[in-house]
Protein backbone atom coordinates (compact mmCIF):
# COMPACT_ATOMS: atom_id res chain seq x y z
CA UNK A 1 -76.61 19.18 -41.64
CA UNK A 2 -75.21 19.05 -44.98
CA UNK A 3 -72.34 21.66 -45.86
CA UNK A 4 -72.81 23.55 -49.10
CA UNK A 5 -71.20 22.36 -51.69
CA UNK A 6 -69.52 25.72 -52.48
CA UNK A 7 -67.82 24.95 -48.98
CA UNK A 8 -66.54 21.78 -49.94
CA UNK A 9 -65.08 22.27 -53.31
CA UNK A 10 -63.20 25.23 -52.15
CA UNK A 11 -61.56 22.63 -49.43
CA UNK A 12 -60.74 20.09 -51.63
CA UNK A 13 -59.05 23.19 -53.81
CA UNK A 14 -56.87 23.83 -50.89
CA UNK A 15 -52.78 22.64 -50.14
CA UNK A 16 -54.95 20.08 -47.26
CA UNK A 17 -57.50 19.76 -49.48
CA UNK A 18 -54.83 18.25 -51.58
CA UNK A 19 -53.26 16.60 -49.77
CA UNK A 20 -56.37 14.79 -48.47
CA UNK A 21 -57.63 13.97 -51.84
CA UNK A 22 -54.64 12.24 -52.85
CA UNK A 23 -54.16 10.10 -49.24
CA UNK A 24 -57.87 9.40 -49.12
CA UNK A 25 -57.92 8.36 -52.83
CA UNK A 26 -55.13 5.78 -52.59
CA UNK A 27 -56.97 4.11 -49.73
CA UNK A 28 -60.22 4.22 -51.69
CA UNK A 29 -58.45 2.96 -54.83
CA UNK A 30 -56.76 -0.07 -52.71
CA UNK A 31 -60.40 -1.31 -51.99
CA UNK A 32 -62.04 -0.53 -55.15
CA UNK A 33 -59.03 -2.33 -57.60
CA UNK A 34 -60.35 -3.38 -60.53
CA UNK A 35 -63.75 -1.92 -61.71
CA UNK A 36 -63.78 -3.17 -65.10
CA UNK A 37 -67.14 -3.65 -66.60
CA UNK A 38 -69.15 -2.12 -63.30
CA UNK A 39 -71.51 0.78 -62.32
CA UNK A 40 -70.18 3.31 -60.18
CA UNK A 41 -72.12 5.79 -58.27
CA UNK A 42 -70.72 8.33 -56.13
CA UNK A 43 -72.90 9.62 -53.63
CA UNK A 44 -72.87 12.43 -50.93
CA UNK A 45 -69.32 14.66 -51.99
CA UNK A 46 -67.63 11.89 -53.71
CA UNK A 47 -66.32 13.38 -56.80
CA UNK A 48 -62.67 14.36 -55.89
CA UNK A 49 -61.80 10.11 -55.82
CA UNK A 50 -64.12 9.13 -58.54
CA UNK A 51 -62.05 10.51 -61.37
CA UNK A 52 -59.77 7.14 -60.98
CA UNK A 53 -62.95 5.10 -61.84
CA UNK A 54 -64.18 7.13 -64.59
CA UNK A 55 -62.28 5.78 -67.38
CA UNK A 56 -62.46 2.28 -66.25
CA UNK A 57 -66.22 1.60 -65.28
CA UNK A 58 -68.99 1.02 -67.40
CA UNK A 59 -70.50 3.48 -66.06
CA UNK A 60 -69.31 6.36 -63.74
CA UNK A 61 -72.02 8.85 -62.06
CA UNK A 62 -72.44 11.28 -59.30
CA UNK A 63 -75.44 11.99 -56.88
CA UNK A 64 -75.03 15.20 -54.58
CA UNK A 65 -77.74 15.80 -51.64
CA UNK A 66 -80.03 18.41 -52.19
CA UNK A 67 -79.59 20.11 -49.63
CA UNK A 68 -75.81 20.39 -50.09
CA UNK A 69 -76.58 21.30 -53.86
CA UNK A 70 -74.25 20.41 -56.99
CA UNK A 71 -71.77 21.12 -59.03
CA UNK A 72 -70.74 20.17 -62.37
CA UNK A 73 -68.80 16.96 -62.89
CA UNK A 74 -66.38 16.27 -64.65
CA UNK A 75 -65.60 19.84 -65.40
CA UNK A 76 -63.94 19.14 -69.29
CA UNK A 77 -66.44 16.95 -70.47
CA UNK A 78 -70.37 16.01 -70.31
CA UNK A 79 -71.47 16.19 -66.60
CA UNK A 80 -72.32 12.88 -65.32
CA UNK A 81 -73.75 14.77 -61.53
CA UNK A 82 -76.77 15.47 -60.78
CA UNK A 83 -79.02 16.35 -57.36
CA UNK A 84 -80.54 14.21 -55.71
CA UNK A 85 -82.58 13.22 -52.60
CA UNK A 86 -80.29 10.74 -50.74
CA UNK A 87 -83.38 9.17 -49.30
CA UNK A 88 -85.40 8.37 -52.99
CA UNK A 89 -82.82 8.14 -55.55
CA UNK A 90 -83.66 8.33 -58.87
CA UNK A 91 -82.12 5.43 -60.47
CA UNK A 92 -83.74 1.81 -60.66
CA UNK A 93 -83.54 -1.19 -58.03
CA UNK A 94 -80.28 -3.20 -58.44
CA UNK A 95 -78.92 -0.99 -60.82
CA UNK A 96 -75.38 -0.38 -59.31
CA UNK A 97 -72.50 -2.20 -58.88
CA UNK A 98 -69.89 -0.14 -56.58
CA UNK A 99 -71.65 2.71 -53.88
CA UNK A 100 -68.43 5.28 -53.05
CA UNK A 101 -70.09 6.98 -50.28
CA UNK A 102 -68.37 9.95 -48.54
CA UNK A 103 -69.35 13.24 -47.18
CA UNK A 104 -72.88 11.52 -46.50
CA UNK A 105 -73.75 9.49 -43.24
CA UNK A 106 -72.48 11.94 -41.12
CA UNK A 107 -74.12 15.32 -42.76
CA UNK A 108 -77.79 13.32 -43.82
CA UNK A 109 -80.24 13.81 -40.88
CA UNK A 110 -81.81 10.47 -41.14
CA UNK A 111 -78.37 7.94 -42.21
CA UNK A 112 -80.74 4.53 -42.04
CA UNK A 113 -82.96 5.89 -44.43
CA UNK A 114 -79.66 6.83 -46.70
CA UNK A 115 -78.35 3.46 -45.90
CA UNK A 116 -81.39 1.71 -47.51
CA UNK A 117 -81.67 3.44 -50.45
CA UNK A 118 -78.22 2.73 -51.25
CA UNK A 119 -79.52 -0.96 -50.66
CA UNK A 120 -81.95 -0.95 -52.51
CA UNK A 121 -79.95 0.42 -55.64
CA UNK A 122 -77.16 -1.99 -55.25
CA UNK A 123 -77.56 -5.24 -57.70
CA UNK A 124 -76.97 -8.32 -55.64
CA UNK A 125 -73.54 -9.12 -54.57
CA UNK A 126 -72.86 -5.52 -54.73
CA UNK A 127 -70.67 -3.39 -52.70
CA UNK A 128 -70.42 -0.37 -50.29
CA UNK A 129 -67.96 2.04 -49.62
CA UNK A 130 -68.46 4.27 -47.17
CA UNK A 131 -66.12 7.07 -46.02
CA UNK A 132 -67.06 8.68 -42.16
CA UNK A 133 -65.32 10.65 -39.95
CA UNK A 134 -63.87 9.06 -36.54
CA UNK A 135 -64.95 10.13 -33.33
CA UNK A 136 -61.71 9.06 -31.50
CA UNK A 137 -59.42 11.35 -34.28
CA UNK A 138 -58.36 14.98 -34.95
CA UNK A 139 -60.27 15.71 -37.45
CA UNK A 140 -63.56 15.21 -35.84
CA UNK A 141 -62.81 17.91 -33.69
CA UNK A 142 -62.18 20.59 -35.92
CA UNK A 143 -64.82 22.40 -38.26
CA UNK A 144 -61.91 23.81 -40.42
CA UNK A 145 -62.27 20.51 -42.69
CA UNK A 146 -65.31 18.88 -44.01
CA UNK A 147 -64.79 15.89 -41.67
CA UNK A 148 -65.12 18.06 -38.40
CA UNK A 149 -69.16 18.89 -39.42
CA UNK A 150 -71.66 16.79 -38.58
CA UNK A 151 -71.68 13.58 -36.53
CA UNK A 152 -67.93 11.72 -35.91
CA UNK A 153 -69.06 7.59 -35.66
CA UNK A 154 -67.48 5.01 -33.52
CA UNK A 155 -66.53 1.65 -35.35
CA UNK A 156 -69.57 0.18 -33.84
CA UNK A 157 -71.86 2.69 -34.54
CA UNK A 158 -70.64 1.71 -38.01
CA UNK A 159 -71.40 -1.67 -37.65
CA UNK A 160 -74.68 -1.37 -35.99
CA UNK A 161 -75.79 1.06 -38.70
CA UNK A 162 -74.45 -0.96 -41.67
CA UNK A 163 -76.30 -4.03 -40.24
CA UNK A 164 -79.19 -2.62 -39.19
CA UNK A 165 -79.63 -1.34 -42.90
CA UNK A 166 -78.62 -4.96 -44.30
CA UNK A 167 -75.23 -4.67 -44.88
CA UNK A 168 -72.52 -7.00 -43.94
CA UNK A 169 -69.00 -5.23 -43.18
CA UNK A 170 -66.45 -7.39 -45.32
CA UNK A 171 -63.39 -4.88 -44.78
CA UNK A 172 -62.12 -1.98 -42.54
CA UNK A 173 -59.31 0.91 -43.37
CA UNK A 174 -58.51 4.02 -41.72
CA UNK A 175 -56.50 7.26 -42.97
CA UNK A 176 -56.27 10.47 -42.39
CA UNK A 177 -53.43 10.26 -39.72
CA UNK A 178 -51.81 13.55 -40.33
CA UNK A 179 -53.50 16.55 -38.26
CA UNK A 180 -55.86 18.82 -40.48
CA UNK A 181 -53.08 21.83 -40.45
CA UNK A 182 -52.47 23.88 -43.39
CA UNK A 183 -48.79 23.63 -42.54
CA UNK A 184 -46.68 23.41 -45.41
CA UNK A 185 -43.73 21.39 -43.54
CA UNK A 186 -46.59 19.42 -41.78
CA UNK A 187 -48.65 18.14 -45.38
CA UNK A 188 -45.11 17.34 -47.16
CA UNK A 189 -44.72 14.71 -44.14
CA UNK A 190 -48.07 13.76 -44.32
CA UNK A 191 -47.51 10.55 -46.17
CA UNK A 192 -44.96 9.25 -43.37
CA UNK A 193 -47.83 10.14 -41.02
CA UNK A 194 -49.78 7.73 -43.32
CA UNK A 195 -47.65 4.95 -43.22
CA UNK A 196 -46.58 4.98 -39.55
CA UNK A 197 -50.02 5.90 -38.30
CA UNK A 198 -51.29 2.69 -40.78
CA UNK A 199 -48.26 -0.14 -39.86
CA UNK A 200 -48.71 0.65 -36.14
CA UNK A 201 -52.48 0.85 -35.98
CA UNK A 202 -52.61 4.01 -34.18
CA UNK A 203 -55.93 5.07 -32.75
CA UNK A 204 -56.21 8.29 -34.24
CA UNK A 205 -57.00 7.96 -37.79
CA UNK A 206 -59.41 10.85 -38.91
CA UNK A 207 -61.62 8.61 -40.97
CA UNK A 208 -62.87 5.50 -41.45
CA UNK A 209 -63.16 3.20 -44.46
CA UNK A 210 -65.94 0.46 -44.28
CA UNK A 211 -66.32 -2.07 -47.28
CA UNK A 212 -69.54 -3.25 -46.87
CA UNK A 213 -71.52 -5.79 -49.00
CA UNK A 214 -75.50 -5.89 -49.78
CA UNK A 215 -77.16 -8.53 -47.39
CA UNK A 216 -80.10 -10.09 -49.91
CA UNK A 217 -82.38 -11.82 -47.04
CA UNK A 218 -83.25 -9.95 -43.46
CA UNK A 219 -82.79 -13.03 -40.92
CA UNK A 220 -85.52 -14.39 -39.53
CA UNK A 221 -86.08 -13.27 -36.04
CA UNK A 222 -85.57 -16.47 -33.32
CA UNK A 223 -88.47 -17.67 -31.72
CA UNK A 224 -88.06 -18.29 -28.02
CA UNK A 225 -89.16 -21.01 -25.99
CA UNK A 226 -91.74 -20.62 -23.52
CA UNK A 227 -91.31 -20.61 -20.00
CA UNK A 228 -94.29 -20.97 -18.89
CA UNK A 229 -94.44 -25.08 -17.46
CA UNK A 230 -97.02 -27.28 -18.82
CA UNK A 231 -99.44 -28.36 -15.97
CA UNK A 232 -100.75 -31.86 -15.52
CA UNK A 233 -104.27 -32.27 -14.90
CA UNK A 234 -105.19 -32.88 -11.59
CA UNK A 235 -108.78 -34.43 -11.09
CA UNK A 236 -110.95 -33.67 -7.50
CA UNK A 237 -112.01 -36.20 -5.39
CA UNK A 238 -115.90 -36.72 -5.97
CA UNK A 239 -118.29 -35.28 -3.58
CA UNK A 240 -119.54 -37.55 -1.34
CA UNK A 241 -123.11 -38.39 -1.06
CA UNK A 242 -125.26 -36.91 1.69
């Protein structure tokens, strides 16, 4: 279930809201370098880390779920968001570069049928980035952040639903280390949290970071042997006569 958006931009206007933005960004920023020349959409509640890509894509645009609603984006200048159903988007096949995907696969009811619209949209050798909430950290546990609504994923419940929508997973990241706690001690340490929690691959990241890229064929499924034996003909002995 979707959180309104009212919700989530009074979160991200928040110290941990902050905080988050910034953290999350620089992790979404080291996977997304160089954009130069490429369509960007932003889909689910992605516009706090798309303002980095604004004034260096092509083209730069927001799509927010219906049923979380909208808001306008960028606020100084002529909105490039709009509302959307995540499962028929309204933009053309292979029309899109870069997918920044956050706030999304874990609020949608129906995350395949996301998943392959945001296929279908992506021009080939085009690439995924999807934001979700871990099931093994913090954050998934508490409903005082965004992250702690709707349904925390495993890595391979990543995986399986990235494949299963054609996708292959070309990179992995986690962040979010820091516990969600508006403490003001607590969020100016959060970026040592970041970098001890990231050099020593802790297991209790809030959030996952999956760079996937657009499979173009589905594989064709492997035909199995039989196993049923071939039988030899066996021919009966004549009958004799009476």
């Amino acid at each position: 279930m979707f959180l309104d958006v009212v919700d989530l931009r009074s979160f991200y206007a928040q110290p941990l809201g902050v905080v988050t933005r910034r953290l999350l960004g620089r992790a979404i920023r080291s996977r997304l370098p160089d954009v130069r020349g490429l369509s960007v959409l932003g889909i689910g509640y992605a516009t706090p880390y798309l303002g980095v890509f604004r004034e260096e894509a092509e083209r730069c645009i927001a799509l927010m779920p219906a049923a979380q609603g909208v808001v306008r984006w960028p606020s100084s200048a002529p909105t490039l968001a709009a509302l959307a159903d995540e499962g028929a988007l309204p933009l053309p096949t292979a029309s899109i570069d870069r997918v920044v995907a956050v706030h999304l696969l874990e609020m949608t009811p129906d995350a395949a049928a996301s998943l392959r619209e945001v296929w279908r949209v992506l021009a080939p050798g085009g690439r995924l980035l999807a934001v979700v909430p871990s099931r093994r950290g913090v954050w998934a546990r508490l409903d005082t952040t965004p992250f702690g609504n709707g349904r925390p994923f495993s890595r391979g419940q990543v995986v399986r639903l990235l494949r299963e929508a054609l996708f292959t997973p070309v990179g992995w990241d986690e962040a979010l280390y820091f516990p969600p706690v508006s403490s003001r001690w607590l969020l100016r340490t959060a970026v040592a949290w970041e970098r001890l929690g990231g050099g020593l691959s802790l297991p209790f990241a809030g959030v996952h970071i999956v760079e996937a890229t657009k499979q173009l064929y589905r594989p064709a499924p492997v035909k199995r042997p039989s196993l049923v034996p071939s039988l030899e003909p066996v021919f009966g002995q004549g009958i004799p006569a009476s």
